[in-house]
N, C-alpha and C. Protein backbone atom coordinates (compact mmCIF):
# COMPACT_ATOMS: atom_id res chain seq x y z
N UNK A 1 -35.02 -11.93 -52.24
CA UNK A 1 -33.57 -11.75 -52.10
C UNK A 1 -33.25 -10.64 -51.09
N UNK A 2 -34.22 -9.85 -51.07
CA UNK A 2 -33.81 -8.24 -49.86
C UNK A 2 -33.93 -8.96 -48.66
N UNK A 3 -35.05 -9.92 -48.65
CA UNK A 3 -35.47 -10.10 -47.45
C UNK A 3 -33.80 -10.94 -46.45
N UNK A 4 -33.33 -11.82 -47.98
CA UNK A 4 -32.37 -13.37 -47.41
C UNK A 4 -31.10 -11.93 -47.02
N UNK A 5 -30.91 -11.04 -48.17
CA UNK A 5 -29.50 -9.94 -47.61
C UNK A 5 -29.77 -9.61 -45.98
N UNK A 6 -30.87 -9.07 -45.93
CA UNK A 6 -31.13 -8.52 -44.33
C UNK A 6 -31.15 -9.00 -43.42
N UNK A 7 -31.75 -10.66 -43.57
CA UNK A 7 -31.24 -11.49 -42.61
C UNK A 7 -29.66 -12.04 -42.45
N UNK A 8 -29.14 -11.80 -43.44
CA UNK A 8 -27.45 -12.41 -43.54
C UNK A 8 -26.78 -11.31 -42.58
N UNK A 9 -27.38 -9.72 -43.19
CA UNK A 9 -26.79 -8.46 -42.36
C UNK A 9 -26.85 -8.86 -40.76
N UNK A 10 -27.95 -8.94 -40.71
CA UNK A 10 -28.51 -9.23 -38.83
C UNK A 10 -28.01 -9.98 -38.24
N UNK A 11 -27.42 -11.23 -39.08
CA UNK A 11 -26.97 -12.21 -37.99
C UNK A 11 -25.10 -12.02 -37.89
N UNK A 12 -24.31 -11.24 -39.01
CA UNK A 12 -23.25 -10.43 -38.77
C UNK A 12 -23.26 -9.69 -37.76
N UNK A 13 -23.84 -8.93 -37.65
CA UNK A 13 -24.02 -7.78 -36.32
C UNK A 13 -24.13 -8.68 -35.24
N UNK A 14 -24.55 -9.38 -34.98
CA UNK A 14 -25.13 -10.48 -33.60
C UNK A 14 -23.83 -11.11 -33.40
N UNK A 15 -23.47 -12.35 -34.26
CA UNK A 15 -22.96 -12.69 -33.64
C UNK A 15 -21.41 -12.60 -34.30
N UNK A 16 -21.14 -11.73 -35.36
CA UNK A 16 -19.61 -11.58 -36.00
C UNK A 16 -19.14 -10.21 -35.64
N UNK A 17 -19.92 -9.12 -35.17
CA UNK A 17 -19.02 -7.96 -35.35
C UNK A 17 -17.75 -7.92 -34.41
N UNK A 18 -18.13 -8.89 -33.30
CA UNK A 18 -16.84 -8.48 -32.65
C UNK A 18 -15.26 -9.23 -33.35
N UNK A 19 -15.65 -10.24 -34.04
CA UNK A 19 -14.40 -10.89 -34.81
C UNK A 19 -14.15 -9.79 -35.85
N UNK A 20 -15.17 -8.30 -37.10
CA UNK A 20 -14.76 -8.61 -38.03
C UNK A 20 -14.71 -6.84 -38.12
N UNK A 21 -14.84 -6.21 -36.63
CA UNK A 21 -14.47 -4.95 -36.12
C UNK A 21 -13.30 -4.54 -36.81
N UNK A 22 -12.68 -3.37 -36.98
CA UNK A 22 -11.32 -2.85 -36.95
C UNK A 22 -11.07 -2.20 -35.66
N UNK A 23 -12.24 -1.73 -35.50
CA UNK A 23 -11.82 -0.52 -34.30
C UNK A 23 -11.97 -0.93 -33.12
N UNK A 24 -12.32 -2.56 -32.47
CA UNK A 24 -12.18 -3.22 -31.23
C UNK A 24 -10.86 -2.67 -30.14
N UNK A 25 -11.39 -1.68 -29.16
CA UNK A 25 -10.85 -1.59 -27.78
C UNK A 25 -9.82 -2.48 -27.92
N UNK A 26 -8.43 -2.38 -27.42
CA UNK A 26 -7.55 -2.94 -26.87
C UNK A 26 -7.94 -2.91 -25.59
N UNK A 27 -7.98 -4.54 -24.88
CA UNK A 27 -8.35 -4.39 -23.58
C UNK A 27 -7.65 -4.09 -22.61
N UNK A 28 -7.90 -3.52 -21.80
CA UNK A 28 -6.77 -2.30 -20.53
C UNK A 28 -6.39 -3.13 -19.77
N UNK A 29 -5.20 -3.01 -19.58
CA UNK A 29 -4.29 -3.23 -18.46
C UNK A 29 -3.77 -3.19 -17.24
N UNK A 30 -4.48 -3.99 -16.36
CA UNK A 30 -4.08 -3.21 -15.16
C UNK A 30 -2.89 -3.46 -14.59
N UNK A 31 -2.56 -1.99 -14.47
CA UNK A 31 -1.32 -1.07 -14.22
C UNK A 31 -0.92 -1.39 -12.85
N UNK A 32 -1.79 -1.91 -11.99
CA UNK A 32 -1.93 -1.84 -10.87
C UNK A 32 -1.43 -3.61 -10.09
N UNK A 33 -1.25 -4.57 -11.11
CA UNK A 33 -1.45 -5.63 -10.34
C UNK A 33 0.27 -6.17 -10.04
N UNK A 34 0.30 -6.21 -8.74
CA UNK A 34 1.42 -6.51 -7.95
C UNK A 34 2.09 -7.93 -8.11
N UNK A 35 3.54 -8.18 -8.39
CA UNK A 35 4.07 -9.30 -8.86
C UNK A 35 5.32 -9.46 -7.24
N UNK A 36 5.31 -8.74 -6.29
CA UNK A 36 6.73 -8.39 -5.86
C UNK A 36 6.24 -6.83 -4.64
N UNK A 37 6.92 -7.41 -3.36
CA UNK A 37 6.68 -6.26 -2.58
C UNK A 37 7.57 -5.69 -1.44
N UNK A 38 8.12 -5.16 -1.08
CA UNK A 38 9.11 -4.61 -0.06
C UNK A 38 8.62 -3.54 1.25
N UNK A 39 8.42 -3.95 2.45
CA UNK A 39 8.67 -3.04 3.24
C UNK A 39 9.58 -2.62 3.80
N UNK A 40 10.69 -1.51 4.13
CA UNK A 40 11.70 -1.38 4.19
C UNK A 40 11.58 -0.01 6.08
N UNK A 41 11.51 -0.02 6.81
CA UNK A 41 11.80 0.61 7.87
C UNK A 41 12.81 1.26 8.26
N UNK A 42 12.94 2.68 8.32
CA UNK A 42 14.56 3.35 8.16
C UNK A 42 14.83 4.30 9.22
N UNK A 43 15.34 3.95 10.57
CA UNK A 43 15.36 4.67 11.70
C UNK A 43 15.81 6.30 11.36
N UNK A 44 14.91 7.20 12.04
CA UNK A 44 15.24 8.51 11.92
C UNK A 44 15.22 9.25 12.69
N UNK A 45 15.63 10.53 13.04
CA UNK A 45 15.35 11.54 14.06
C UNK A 45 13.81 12.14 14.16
N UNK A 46 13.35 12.25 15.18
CA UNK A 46 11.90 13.02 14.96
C UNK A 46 12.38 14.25 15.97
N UNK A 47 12.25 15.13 15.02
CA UNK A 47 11.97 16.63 16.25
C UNK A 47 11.30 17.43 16.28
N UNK A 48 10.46 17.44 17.37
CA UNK A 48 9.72 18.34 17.90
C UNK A 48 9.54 19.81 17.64
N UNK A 49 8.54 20.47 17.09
CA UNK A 49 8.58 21.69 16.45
C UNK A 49 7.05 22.52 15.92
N UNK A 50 7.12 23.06 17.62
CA UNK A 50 5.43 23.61 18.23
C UNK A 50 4.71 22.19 17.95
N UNK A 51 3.41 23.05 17.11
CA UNK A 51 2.26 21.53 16.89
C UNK A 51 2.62 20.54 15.43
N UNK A 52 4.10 19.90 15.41
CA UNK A 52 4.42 19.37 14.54
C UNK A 52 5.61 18.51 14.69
N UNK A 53 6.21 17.61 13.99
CA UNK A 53 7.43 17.13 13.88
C UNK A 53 7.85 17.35 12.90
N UNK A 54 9.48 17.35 12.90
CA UNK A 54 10.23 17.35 11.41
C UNK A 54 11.07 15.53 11.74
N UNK A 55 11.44 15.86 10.33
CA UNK A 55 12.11 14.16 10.37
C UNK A 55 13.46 14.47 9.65
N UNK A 56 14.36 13.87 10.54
CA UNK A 56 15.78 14.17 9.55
C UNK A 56 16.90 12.58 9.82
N UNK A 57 16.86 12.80 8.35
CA UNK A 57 17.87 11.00 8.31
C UNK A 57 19.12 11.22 9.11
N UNK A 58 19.32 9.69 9.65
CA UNK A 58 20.31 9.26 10.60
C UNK A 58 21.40 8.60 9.77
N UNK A 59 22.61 9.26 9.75
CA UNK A 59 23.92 8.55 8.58
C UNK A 59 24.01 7.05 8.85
N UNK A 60 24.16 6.57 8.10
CA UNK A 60 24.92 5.32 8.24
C UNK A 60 23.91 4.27 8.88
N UNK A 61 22.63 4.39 9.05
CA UNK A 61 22.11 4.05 9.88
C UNK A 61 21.30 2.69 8.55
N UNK A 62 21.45 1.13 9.19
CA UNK A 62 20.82 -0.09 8.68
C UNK A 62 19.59 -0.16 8.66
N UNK A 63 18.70 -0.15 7.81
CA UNK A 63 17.70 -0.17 7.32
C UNK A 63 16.95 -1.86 7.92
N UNK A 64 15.57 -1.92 8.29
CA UNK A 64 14.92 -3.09 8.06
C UNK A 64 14.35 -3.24 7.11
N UNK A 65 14.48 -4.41 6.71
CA UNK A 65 13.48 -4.50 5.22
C UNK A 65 13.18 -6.00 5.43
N UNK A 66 11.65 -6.03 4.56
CA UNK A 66 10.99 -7.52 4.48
C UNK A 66 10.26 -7.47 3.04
N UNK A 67 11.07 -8.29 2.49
CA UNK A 67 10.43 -8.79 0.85
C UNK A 67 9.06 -10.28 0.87
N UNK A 68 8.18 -9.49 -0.13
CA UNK A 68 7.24 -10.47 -0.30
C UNK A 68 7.24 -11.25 -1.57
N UNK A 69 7.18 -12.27 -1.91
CA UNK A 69 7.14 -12.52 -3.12
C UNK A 69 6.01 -13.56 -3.42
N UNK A 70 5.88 -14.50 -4.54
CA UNK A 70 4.78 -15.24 -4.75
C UNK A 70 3.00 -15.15 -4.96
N UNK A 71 2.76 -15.92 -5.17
CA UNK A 71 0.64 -15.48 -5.23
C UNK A 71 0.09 -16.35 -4.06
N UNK A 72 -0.62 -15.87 -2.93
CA UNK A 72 -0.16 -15.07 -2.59
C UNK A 72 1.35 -14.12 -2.01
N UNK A 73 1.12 -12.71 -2.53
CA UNK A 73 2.76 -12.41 -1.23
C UNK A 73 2.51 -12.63 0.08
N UNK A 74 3.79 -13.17 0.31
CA UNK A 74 4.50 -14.02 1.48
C UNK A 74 5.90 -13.68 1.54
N UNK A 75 6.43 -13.02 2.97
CA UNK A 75 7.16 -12.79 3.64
C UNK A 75 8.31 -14.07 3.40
N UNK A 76 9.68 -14.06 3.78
CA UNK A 76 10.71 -15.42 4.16
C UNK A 76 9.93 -16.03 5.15
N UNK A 77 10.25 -16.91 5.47
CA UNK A 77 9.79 -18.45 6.24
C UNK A 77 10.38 -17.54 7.83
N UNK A 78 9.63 -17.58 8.25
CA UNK A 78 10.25 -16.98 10.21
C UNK A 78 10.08 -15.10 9.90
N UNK A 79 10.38 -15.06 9.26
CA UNK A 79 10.78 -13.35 9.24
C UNK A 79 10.24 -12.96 10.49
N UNK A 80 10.78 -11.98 11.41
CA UNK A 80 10.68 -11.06 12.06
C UNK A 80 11.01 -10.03 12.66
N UNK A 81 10.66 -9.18 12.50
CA UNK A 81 11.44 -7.58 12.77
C UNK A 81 10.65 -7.10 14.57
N UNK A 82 12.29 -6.40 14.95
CA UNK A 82 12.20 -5.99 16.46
C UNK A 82 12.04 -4.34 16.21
N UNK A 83 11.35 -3.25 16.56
CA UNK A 83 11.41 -2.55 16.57
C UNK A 83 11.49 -1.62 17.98
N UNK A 84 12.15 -1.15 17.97
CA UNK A 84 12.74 -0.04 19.27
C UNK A 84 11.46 0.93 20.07
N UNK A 85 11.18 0.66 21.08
CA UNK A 85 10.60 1.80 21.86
C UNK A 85 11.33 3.28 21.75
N UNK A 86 10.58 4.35 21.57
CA UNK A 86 10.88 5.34 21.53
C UNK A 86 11.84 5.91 20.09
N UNK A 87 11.89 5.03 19.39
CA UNK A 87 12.35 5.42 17.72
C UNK A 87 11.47 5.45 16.91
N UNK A 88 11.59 6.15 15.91
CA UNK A 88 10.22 6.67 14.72
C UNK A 88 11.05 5.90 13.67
N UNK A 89 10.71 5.19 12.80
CA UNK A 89 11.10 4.76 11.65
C UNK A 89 10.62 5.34 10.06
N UNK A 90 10.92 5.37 9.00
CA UNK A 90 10.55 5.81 7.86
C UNK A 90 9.98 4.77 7.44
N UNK A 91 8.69 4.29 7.16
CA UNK A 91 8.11 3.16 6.53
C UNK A 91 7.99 3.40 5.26
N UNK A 92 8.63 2.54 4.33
CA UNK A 92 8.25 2.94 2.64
C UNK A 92 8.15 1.31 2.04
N UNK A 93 6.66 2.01 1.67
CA UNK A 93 6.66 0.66 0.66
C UNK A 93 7.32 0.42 -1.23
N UNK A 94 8.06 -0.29 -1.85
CA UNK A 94 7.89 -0.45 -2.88
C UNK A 94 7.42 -1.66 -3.67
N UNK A 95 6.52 -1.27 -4.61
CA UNK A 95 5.62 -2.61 -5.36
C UNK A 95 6.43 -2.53 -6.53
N UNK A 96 6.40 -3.90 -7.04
CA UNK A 96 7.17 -4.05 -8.32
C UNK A 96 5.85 -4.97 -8.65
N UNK A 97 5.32 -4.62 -10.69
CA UNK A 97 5.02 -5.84 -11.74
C UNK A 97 6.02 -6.40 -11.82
N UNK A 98 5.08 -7.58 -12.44
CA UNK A 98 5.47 -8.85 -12.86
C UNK A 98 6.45 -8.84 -13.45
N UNK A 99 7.10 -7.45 -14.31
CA UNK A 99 8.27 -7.22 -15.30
C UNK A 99 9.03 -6.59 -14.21
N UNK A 100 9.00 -6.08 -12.87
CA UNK A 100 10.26 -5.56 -12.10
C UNK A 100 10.17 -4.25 -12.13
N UNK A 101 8.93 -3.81 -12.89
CA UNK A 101 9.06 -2.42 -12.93
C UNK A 101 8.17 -2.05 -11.30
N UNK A 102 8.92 -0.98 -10.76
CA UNK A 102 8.45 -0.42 -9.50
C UNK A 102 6.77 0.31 -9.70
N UNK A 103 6.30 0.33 -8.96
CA UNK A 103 4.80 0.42 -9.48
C UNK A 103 4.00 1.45 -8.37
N UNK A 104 4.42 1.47 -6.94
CA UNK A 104 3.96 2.02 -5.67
C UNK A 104 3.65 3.56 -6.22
N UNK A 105 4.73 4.16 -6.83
CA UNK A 105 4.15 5.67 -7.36
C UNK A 105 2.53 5.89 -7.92
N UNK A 106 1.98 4.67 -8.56
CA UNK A 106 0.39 4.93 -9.14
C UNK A 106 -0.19 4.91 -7.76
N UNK A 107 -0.09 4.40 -6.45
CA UNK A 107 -1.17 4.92 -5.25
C UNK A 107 -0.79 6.09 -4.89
N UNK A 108 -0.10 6.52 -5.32
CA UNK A 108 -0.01 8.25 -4.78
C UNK A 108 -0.26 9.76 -5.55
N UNK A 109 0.12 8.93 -6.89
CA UNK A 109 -0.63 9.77 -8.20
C UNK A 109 -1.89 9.45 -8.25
N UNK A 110 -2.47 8.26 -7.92
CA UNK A 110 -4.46 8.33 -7.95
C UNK A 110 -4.30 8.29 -6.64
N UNK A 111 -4.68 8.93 -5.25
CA UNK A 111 -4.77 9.43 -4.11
C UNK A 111 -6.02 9.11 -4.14
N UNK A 112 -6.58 9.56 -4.63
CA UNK A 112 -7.89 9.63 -4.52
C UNK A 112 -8.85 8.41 -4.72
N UNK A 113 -8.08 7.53 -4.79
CA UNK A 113 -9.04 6.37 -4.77
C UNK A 113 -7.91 5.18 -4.11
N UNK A 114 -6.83 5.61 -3.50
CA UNK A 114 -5.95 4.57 -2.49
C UNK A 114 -5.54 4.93 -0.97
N UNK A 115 -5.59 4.03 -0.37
CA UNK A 115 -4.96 4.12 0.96
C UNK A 115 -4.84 3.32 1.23
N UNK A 116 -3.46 3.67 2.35
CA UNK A 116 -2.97 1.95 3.71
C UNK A 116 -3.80 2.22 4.75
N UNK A 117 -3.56 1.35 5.33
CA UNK A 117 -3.88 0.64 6.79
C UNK A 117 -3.12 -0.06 7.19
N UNK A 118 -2.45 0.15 8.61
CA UNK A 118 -1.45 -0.37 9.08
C UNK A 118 -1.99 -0.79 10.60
N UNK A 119 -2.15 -2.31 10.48
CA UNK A 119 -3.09 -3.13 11.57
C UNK A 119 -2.41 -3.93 12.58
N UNK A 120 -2.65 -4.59 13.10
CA UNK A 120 -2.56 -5.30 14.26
C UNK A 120 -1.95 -5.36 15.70
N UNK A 121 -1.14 -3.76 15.06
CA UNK A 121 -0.04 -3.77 16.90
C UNK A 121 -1.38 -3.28 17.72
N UNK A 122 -0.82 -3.63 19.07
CA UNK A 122 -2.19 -3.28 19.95
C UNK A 122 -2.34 -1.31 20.49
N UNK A 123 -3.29 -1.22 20.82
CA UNK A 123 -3.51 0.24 20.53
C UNK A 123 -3.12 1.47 21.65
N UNK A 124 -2.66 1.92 21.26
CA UNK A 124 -1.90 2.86 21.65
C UNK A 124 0.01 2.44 21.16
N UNK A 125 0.30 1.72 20.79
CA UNK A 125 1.47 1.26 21.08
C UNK A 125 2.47 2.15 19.92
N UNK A 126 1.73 2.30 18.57
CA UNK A 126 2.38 2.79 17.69
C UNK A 126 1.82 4.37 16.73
N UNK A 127 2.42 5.03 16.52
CA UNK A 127 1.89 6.54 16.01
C UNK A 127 2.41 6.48 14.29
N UNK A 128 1.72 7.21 13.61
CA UNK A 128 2.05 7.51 12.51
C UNK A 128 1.54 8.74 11.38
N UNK A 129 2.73 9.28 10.99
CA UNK A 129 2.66 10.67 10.02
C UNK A 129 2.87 10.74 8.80
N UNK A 130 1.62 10.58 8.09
CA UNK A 130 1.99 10.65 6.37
C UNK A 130 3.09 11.10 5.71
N UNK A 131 4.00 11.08 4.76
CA UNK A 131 5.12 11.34 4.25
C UNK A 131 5.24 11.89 2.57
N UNK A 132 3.70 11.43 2.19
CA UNK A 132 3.73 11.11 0.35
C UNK A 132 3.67 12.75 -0.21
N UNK A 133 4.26 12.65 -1.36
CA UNK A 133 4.13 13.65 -1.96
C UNK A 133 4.07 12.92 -3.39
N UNK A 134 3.16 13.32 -4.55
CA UNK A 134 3.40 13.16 -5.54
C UNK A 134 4.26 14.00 -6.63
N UNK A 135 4.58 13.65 -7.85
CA UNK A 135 4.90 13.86 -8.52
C UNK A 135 5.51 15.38 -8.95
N UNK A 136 4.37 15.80 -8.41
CA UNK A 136 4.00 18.00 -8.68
C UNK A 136 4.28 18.39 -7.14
N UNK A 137 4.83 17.47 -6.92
CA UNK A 137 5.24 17.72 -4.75
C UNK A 137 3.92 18.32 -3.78
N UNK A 138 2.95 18.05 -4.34
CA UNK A 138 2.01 17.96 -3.26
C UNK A 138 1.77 17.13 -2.21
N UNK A 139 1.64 17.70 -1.38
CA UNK A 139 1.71 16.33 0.06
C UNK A 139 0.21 15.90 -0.25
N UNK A 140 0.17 14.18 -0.05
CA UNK A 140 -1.25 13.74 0.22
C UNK A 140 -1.29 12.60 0.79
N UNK A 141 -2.48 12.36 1.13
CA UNK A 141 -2.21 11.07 2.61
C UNK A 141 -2.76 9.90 1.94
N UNK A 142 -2.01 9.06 1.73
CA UNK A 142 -2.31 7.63 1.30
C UNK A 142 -1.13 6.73 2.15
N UNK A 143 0.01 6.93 2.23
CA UNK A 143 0.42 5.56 3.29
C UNK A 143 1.79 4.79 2.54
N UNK A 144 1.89 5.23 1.44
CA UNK A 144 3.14 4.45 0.49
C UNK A 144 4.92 4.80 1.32
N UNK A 145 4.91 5.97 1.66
CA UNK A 145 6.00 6.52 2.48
C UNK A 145 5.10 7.40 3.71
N UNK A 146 5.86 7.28 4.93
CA UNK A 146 5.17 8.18 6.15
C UNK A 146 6.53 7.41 7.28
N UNK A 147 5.91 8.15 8.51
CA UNK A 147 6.76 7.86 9.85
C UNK A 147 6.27 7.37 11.15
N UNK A 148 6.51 5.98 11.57
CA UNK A 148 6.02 5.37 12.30
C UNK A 148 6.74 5.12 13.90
N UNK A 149 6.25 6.01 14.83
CA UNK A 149 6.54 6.28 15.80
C UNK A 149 6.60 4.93 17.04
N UNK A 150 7.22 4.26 17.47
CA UNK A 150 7.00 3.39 18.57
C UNK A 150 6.91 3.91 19.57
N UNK A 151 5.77 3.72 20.15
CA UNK A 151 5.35 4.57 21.44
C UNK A 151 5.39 3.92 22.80
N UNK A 152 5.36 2.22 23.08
CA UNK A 152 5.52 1.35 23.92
C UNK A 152 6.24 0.58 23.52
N UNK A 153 6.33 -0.58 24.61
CA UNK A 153 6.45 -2.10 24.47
C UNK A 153 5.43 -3.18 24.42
N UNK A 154 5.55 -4.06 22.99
CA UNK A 154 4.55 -4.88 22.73
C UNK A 154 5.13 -6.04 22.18
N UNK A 155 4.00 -7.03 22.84
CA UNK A 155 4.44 -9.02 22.70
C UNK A 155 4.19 -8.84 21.09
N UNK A 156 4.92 -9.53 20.52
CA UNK A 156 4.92 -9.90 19.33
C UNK A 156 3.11 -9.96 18.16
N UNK A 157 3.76 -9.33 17.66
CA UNK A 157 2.03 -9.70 16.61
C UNK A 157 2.18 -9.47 15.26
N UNK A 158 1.13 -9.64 14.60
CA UNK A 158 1.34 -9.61 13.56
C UNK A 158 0.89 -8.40 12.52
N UNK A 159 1.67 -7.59 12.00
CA UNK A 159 1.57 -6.52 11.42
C UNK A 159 1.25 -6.55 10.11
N UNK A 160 0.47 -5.98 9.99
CA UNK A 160 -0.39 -5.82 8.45
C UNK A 160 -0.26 -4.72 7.97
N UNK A 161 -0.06 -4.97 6.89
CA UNK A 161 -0.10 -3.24 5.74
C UNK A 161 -0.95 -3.96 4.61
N UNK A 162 -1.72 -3.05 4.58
CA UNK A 162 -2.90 -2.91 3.82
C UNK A 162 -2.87 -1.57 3.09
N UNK A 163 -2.92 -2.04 1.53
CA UNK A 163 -3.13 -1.08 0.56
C UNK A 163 -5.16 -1.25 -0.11
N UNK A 164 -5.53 -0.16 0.21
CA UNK A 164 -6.74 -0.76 -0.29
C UNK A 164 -7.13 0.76 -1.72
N UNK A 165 -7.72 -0.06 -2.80
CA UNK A 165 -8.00 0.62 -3.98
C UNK A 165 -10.27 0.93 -3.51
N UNK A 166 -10.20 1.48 -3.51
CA UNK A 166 -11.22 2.49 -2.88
C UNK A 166 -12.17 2.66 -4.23
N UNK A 167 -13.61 2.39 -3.70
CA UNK A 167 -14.70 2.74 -4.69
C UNK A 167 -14.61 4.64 -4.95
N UNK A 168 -15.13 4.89 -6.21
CA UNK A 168 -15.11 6.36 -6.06
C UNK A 168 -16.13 6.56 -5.07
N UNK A 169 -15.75 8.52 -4.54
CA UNK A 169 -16.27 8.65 -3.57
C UNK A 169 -15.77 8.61 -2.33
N UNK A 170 -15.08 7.20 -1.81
CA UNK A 170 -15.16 6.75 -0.81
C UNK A 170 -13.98 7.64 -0.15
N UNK A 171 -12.91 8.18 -0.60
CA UNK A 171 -11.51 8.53 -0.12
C UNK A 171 -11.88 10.05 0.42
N UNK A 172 -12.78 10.55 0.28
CA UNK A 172 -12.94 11.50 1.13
C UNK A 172 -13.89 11.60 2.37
N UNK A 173 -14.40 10.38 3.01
CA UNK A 173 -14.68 10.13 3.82
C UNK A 173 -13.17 9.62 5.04
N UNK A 174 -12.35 9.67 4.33
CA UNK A 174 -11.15 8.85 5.19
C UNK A 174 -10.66 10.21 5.90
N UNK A 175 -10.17 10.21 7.21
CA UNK A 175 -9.52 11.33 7.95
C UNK A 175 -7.95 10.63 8.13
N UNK A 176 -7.09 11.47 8.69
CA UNK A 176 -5.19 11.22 9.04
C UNK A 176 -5.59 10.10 9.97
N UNK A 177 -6.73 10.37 10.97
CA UNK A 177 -6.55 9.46 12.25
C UNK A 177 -7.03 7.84 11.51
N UNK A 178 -7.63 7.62 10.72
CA UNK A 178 -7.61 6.57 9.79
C UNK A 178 -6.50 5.03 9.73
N UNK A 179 -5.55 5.46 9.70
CA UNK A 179 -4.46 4.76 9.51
C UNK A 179 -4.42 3.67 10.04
N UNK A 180 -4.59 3.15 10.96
CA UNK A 180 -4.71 1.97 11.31
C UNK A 180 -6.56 1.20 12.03
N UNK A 181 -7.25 2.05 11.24
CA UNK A 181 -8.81 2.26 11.78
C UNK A 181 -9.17 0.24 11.02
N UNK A 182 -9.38 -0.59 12.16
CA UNK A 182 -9.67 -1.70 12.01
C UNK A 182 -10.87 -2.48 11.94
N UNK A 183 -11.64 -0.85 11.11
CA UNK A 183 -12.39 -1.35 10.37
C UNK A 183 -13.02 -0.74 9.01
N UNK A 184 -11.50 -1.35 8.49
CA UNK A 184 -11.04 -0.18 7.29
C UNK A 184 -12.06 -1.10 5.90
N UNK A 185 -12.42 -1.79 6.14
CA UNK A 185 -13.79 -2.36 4.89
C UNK A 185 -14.89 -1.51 4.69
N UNK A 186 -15.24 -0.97 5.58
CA UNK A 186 -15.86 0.02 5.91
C UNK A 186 -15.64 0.60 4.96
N UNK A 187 -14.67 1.04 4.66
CA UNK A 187 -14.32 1.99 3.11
C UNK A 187 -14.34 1.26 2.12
N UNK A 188 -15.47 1.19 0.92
CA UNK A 188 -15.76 0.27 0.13
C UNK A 188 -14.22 0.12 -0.89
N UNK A 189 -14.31 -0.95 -1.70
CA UNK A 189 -12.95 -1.35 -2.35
C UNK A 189 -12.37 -2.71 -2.47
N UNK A 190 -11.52 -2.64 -3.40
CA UNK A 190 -11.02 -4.16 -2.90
C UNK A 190 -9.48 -3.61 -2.53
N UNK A 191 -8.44 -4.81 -1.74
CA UNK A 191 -7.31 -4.78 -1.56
C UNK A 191 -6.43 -4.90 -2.88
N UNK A 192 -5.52 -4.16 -2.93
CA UNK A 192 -4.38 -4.18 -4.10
C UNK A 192 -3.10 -5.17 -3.72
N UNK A 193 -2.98 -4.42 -1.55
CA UNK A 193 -1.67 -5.53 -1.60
C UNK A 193 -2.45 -5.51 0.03
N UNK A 194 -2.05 -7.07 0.41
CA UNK A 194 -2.53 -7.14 2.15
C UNK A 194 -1.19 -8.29 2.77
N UNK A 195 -0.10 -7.00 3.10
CA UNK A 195 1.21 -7.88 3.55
C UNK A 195 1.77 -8.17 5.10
N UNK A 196 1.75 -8.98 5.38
CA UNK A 196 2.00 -9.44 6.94
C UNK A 196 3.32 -9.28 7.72
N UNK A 197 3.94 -9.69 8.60
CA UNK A 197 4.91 -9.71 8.91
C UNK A 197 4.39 -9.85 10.63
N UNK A 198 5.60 -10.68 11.03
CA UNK A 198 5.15 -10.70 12.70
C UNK A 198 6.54 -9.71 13.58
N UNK A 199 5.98 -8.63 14.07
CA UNK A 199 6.61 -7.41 14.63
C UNK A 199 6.45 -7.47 16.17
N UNK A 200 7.94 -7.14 16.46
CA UNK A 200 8.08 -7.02 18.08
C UNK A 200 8.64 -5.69 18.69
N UNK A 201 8.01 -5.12 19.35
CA UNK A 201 8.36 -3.99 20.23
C UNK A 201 8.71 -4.21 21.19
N UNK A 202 10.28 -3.44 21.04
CA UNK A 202 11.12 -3.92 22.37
C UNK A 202 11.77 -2.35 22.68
N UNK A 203 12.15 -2.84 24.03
CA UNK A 203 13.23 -1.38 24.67
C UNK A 203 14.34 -1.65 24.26
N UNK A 204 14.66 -0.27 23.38
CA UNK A 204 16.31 -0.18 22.93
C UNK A 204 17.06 -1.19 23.19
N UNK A 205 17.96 -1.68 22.43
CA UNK A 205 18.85 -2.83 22.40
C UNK A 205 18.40 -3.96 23.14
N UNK A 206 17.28 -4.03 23.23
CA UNK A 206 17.13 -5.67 23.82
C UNK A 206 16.65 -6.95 22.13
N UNK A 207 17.86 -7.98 22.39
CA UNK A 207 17.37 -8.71 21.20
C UNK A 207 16.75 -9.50 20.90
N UNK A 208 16.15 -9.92 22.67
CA UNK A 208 15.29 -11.58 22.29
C UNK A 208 13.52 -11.64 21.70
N UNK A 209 13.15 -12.30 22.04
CA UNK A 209 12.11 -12.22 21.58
C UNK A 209 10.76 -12.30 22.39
């Protein structure tokens, strides 16, 4: 009879404890997965100040914005944004879950294991200056808010923002000049959000394409 109890015990443990547990893990949630995405571009002043710029908002001034929605996110059907030679824009991303709740604040509170990449205009054409501060107002460079300088004129292409969630480790190998480094795999990780849009650099008030 000891022997038939001990075998009844053994095969509970094998193959029932996880049905007959109390204390079974609630399985985690990731906090992180994107339902909904907005890039929004917000023309500003940049001024010059020794080895630095300051940035100060322009009143009244119309915002670009491009919403992604669906699995994958996807831009409206045509979307395309003209952006101005010689204007700096405020690039801010916001991510919304699946419930609408805004979500972009967790890549800047874990810093340390996120960053953008902002790809495809051709090189030299566009500049850019981190903006993020978290929570406790520390500045840190991940890419969710910053200022994106148009520095030329460029034929149409297609612009990528890339949020990438980063193996540990890896985020302190990343430098400022980073930002649009196109060969950002290189930094182990997978992508959180990889959003497109086809962008044109033009001279002040010209509208075609």
């Amino acid at each position: 009879m000891k022997k038939i109890s001990l075998t009844i015990f053994a095969a509970c443990v094998l193959f029932l404890a996880p049905s007959c547990s109390k204390d079974d893990p609630t399985p985690e949630v990731d906090q992180e997965e994107v339902g909904g995405a907005t890039l929004t571009f917000t023309e500003v002043t940049r001024i010059a100040h020794g080895d630095h710029f300051d940035y100060e908002d322009i009143e009244n001034v119309e915002p670009k914005t491009v919403s992604y929605t669906g699995n994958p996110l996807l831009p409206p059907t045509g979307a395309h944004l003209h952006l101005d030679v010689g204007k700096t824009y405020r690039l801010q991303l916001v991510a919304k879950d699946f419930a609408g709740r805004e979500t972009q604040h967790t890549f800047v509170e874990r810093d340390d294991i996120h960053q953008a990449f902002i790809l495809g205009a051709p090189e030299g054409s566009l500049s850019y200056a981190y903006a993020d501060k978290k929570a406790s107002g520390d500045a840190v460079n991940v890419g969710v808010t910053g200022y994106l300088t148009v520095e030329k004129e460029a034929d149409s292409f297609v612009f990528r923002y890339v949020v990438r969630h980063l193996n540990a480790g890896v985020k302190e190998k990343i430098t400022a000049a980073d930002w649009n480094n196109t060969n950002f795999t290189q930094f182990t990780g997978e992508n959180d959000l990889d959003l497109k849009v086809e962008v044109h650099l033009v001279p002040v008030g010209e509208d075609g394409h």
